[in-house]
Each structure stands twice: as structure tokens, then as C-alpha cells.
Protein backbone atom coordinates (compact mmCIF):
# COMPACT_ATOMS: atom_id res chain seq x y z
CA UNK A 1 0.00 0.00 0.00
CA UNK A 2 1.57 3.39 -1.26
CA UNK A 3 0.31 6.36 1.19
CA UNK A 4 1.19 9.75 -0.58
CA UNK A 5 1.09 13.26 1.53
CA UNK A 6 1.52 16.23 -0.21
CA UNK A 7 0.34 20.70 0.61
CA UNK A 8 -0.66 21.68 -3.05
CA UNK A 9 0.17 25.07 -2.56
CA UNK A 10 -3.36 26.19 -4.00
CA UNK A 11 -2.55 24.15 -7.20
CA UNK A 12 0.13 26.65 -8.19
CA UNK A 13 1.98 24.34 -10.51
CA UNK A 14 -1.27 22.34 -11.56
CA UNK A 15 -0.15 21.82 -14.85
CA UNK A 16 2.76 19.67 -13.47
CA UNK A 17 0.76 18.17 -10.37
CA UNK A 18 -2.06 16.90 -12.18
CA UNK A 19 -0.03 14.59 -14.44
CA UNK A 20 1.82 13.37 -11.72
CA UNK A 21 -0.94 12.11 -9.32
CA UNK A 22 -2.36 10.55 -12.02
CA UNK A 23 0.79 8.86 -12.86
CA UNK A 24 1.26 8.18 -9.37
CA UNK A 25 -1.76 7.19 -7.90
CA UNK A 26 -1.02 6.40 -4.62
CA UNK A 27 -3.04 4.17 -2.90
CA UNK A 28 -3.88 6.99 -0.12
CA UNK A 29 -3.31 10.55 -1.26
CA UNK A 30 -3.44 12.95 1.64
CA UNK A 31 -3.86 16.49 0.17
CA UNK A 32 -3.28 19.66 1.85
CA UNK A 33 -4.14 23.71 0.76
CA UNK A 34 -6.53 22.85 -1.63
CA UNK A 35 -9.40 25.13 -3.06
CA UNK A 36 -13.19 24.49 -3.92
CA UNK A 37 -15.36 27.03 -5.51
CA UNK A 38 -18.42 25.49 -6.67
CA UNK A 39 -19.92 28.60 -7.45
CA UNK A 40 -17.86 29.41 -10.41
CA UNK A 41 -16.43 27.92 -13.52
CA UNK A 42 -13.31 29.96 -13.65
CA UNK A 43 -9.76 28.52 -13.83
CA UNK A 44 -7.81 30.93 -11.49
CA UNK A 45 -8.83 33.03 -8.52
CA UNK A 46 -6.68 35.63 -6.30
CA UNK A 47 -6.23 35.50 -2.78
CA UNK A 48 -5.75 38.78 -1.44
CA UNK A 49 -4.33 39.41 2.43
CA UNK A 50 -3.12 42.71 2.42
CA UNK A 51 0.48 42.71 0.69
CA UNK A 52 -0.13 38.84 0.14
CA UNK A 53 -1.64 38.28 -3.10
CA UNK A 54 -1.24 34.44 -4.78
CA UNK A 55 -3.24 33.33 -7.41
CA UNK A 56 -4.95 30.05 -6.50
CA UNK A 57 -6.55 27.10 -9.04
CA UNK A 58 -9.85 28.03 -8.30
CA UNK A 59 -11.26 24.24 -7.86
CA UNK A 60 -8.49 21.88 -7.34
CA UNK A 61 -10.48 20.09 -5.87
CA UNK A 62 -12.61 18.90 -8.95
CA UNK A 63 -9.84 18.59 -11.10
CA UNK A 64 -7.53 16.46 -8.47
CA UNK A 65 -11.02 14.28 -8.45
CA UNK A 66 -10.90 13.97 -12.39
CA UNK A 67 -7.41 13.09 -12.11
CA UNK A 68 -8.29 10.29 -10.10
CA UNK A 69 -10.88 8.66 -11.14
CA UNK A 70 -10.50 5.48 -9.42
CA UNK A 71 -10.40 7.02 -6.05
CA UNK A 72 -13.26 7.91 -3.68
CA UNK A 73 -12.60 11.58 -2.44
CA UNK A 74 -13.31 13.35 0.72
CA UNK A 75 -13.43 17.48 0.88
CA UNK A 76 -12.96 18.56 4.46
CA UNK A 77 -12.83 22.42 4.83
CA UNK A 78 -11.37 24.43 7.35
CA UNK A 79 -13.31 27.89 6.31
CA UNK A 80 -15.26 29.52 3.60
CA UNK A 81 -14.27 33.16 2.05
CA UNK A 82 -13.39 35.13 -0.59
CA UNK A 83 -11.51 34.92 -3.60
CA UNK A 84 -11.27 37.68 -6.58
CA UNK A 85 -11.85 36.94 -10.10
CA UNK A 86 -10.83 40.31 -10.74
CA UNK A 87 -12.98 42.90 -9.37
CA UNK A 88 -15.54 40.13 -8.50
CA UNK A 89 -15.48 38.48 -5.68
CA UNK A 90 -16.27 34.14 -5.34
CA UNK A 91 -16.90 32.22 -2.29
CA UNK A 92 -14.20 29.77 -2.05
CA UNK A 93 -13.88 26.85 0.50
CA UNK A 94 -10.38 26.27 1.83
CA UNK A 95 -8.97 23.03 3.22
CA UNK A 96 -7.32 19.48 3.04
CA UNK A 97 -8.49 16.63 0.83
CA UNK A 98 -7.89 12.49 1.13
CA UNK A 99 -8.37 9.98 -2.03
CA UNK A 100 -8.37 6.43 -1.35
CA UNK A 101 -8.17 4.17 -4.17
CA UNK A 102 -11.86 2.32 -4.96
CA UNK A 103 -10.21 -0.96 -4.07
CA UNK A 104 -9.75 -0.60 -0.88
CA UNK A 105 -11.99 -1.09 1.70
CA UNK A 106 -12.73 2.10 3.82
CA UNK A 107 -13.86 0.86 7.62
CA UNK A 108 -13.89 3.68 9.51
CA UNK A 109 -13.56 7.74 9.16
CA UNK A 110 -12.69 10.76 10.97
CA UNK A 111 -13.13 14.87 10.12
CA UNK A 112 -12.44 17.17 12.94
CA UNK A 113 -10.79 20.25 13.72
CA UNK A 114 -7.75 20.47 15.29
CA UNK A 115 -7.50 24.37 15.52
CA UNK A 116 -10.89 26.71 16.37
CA UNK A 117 -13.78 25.33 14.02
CA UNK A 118 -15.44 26.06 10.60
CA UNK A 119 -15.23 29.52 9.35
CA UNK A 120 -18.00 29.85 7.81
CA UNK A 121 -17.49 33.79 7.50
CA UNK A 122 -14.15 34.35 5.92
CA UNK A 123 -10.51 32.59 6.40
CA UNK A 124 -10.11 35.16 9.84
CA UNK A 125 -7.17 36.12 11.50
CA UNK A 126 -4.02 34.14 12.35
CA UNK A 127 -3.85 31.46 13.30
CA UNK A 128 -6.63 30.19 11.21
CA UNK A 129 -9.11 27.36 11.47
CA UNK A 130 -7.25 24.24 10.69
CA UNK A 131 -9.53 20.78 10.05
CA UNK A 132 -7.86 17.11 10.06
CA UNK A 133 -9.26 14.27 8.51
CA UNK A 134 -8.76 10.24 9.06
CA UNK A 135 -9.33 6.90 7.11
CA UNK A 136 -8.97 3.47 8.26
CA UNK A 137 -9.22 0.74 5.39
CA UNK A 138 -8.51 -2.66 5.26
CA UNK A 139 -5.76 -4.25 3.68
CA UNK A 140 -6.88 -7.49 2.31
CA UNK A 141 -3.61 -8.68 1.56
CA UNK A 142 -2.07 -8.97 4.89
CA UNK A 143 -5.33 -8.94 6.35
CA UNK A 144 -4.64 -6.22 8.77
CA UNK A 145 -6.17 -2.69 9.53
CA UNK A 146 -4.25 1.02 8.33
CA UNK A 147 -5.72 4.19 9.68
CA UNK A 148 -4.05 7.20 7.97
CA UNK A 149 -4.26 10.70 9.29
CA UNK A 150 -3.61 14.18 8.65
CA UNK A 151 -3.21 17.96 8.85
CA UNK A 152 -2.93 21.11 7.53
CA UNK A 153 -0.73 22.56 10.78
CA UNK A 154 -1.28 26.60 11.96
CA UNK A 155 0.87 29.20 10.23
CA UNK A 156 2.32 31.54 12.67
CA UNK A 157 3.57 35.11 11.16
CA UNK A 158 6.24 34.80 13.72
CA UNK A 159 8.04 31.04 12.57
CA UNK A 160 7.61 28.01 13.32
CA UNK A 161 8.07 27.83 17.33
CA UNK A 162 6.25 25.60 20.05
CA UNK A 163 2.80 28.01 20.64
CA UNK A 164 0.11 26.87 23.21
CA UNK A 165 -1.71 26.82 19.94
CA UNK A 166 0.01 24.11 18.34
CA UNK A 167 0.49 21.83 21.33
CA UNK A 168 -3.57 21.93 21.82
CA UNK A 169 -3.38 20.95 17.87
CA UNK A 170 -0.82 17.83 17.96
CA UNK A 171 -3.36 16.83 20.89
CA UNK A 172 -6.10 16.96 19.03
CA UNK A 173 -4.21 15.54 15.89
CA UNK A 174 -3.81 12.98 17.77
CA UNK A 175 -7.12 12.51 19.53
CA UNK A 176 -8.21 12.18 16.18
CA UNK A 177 -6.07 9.36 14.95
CA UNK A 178 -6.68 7.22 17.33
CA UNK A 179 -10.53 7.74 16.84
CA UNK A 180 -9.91 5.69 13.53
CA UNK A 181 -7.06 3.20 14.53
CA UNK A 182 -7.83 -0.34 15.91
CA UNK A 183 -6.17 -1.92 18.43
CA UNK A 184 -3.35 -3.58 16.88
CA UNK A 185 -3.89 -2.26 13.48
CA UNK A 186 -1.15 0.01 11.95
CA UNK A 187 -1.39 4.00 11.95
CA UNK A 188 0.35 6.33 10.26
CA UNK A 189 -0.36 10.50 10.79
CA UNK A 190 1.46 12.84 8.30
CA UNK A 191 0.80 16.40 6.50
CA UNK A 192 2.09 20.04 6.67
CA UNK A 193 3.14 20.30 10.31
CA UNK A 194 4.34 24.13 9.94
CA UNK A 195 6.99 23.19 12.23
CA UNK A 196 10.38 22.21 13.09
CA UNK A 197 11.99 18.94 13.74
CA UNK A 198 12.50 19.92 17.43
CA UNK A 199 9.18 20.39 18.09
CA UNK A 200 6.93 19.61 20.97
CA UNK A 201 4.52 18.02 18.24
CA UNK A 202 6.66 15.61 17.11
CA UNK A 203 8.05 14.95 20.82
CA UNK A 204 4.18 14.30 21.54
CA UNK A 205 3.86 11.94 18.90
CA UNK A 206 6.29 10.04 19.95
CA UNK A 207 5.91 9.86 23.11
CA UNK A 208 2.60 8.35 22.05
CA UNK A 209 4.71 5.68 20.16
CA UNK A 210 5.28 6.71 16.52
CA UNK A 211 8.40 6.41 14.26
CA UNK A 212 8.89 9.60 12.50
CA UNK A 213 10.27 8.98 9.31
CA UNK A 214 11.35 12.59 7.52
CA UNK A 215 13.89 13.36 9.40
CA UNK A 216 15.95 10.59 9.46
CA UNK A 217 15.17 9.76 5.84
CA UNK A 218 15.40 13.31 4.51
CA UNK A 219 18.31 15.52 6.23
CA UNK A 220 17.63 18.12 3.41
CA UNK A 221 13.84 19.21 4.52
CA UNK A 222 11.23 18.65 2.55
CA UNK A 223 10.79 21.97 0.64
CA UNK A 224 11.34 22.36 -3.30
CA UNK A 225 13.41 25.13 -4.94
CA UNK A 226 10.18 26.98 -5.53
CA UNK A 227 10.48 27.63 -1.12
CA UNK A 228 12.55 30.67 -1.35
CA UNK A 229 12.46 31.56 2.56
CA UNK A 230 14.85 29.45 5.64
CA UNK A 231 13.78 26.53 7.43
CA UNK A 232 13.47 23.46 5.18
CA UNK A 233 11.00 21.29 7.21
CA UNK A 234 7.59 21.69 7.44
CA UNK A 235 6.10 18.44 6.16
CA UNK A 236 5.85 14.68 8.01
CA UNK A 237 5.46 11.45 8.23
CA UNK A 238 4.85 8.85 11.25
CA UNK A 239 3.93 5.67 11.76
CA UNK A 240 3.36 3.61 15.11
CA UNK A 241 5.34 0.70 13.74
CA UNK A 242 8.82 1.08 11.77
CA UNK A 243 8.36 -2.74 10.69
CA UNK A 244 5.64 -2.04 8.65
CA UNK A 245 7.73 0.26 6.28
CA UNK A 246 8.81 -1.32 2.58
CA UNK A 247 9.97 2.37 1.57
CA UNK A 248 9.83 6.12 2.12
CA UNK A 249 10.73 8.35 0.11
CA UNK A 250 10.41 12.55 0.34
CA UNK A 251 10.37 13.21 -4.07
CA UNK A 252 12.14 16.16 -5.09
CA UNK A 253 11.44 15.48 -8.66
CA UNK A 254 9.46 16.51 -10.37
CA UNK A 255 8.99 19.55 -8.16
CA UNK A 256 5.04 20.01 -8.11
CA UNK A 257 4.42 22.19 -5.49
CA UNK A 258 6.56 24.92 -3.09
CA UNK A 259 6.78 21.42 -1.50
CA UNK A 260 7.88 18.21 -1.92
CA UNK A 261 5.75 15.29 -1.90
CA UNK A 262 6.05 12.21 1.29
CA UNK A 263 5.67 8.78 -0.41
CA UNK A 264 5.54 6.22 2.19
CA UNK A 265 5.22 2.32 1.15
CA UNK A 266 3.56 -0.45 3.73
């Protein structure tokens, strides 16, 4: 089973992500930063936050879905505002997605929050609603259960430091894994972390008994050349037993986002 994490960046470089997930198709694709705008047709949008203007694929979400077409997809949001399509503006949901291949069987699921709750008027202030989701499936092969898990972790203006914040989040994170895990079945929680490898959210994790796997796999970080800014990490990958894993891999090419995709093999 091939378990793929990966923050989109708002489908920035959609013309080279697309093809790849579709070459790729993971068995688990655990998608962060992505876009959905059922209200309008229209290819690109523009965020606007004061100076910080980025020009998002309006719904990633659809075309992510088309794709993968063999995959059953779940859109959790974390809030609901407003994008520009010029001097228009669009209501555009904001949040993480997870695809799970149709041939696998999907036992159990989780969708949570594990920062404030749905915004349902505008992103807000930082730090911003942040939403988590969780599968557990059934591999048939070696007959055992997989929960996977993740997050879209707070951006801080100020860096990536320990905040009360995040340690209430990497509680919750995992409060909400082990809502889908079952006893003795394998669990693995990963995403965009938005923070360093000396954190207390990765101490907490494991603490609670998880290998984490970028680190020691990946001394380079897991950011593409398209990550202009210091500080390399921001992306992981655990999973509460090290025997499990045939491969991991952090894939620096092709680069598809401002980050680099987790490929993880079980």
C-alpha cells in the first residue's frame, strides 16, 4: 500500500501536479491547501491578504477528483471566504483533501478540527481554522487494519516555534487518529506540520509511540526550490510501527508544489 502526503500550494503548478498524481496514484493521497469554488467555472482566482496576493486554481479540488478517477474523495474544509476573479469576488472553500483508491476497503472515518472550528465567515485572522481528517481501510492482503491521518498545521507570522496553539493541535491531531485506529492495526499521521523537527509536536507523537520517518530519511527538509524563505521542514510522516515500512521516500522530482511530496510504502 503506497500512502502519498503532499500541501498543493493552491494548485500553483497544476499543470505539473495533475499529471503526476495521475501517474502516481497512490493508494492513499493525503492532500493539503486545496481550493473548492463550486460557485464558479473559472480557472484561477486571487487571494488577497493585504500585501499577500497568490493566485490560486480556483477548484483543485474537482480537477484532483478527475485526475483520479479510481479514487473515492473526501473534501474537508477548514473555512469559507473570498476569492477575486478580478474585481468580482467568489466564495471559495479552503482546506485538506484524502483519495483512497476504490479498491480498498474504507472501515472507519474521521473529520475534525484540530485548531478553532469552521469559518463559515471568511478565512479570519491568524492562526486560522485548521480541520484534520482520518481513514482506516482494510488491507486485504495482509489482512490487517491502516488508519491514515492528517493535517494542515497553523501558520504563525512569527516562525515556526512551540505556541500553546500548536500543542492543543498535535493533541487533538492525535485525539483524532486514534478515533480511527484499531487496536493492533497500523497507523500512520502525516501532512504540513508548519513546524520544526525539534518540536513539541513531534516529541508528543512520539511519546505516544510513533516512528517519525522525515527526518531521518530526509536531512535536506522537505521543501522544493520553488520555497525561497529558511527553514526546510515543514512536512511529516509517522507511523506507530517502523516494521511495517517497505519504503519512504520525500520526491524532489518533479517539483510540483513549493513542497515536496512524502511517499511512504507499507
Amino acid at each position: 500500500m503506497r500512502i502519498m502526503c503532499l500541501n498543493a500550494w493552491g494548485g500553483t503548478l497544476h499543470d505539473r501536479l495533475l499529471p503526476y498524481l495521475a501517474d502516481a496514484a497512490p493508494d492513499v493521497l493525503c492532500l493539503q491547501e486545496v481550493i473548492h469554488s463550486p460557485a464558479t467555472g473559472a480557472e484561477w482566482l486571487t487571494y488577497r491578504d493585504g500585501s499577500h496576493i497568490l493566485q490560486q486554481r480556483a477548484n483543485l479540488f474537482r480537477e484532483v477528483c478527475r485526475a483520479l478517477p479510481g479514487h473515492a474523495a473526501t473534501f474537508c474544509p477548514a473555512a469559507q471566504g473570498v476569492l477575486w476573479d478580478g474585481d468580482r469576488s467568489v466564495p471559495s472553500r479552503w482546506g485538506l483533501a484524502t483519495f483512497v483508491g476504490e479498491v480498498h476497503a474504507v472501515t472507519g472515518q474521521a473529520q475534525g478540527f484540530v485548531h478553532k472550528s469552521y469559518g463559515a465567515d471568511g478565512y479570519g485572522t491568524h492562526p486560522r481554522s485548521r480541520s484534520g481528517h482520518g481513514v482506516r481501510l482494510h488491507d486485504h492482503v495482509r489482512n490487517r487494519a491502516v488508519s491514515v491521518t492528517h493535517m494542515h498545521g497553523l501558520r504563525d507570522l512569527r516562525g515556526k516555534m512551540d505556541t500553546p496553539e500548536r500543542d492543543r493541535q498535535a493533541e487533538r491531531l492525535l485525539a483524532l487518529a486514534e478515533r480511527v485506529t484499531e487496536p493492533g492495526g497500523l497507523s500512520i499521521i502525516c501532512g504540513d506540520f508548519n513546524v520544526a523537527p525539534d518540536s513539541a509536536t513531534l516529541r508528543l507523537l512520539r511519546d505516544a509511540g510513533f516512528a517519525e520517518l522525515v527526518t531521518r530519511h530526509a536531512p535536506d527538509g522537505t521543501r522544493s526550490s520553488h520555497y525561497s524563505k529558511p527553514g526546510r521542514f515543514a512536512d511529516y510522516m509517522l507511523i506507530s510501527d517502523e516494521r511495517a515500512v517497505e519504503g519512504f521516500a520525500v520526491i524532489r522530482h518533479p517539483e510540483v508544489s513549493d513542497h515536496c511530496p512524502l511517499l511512504l510504502e507499507v
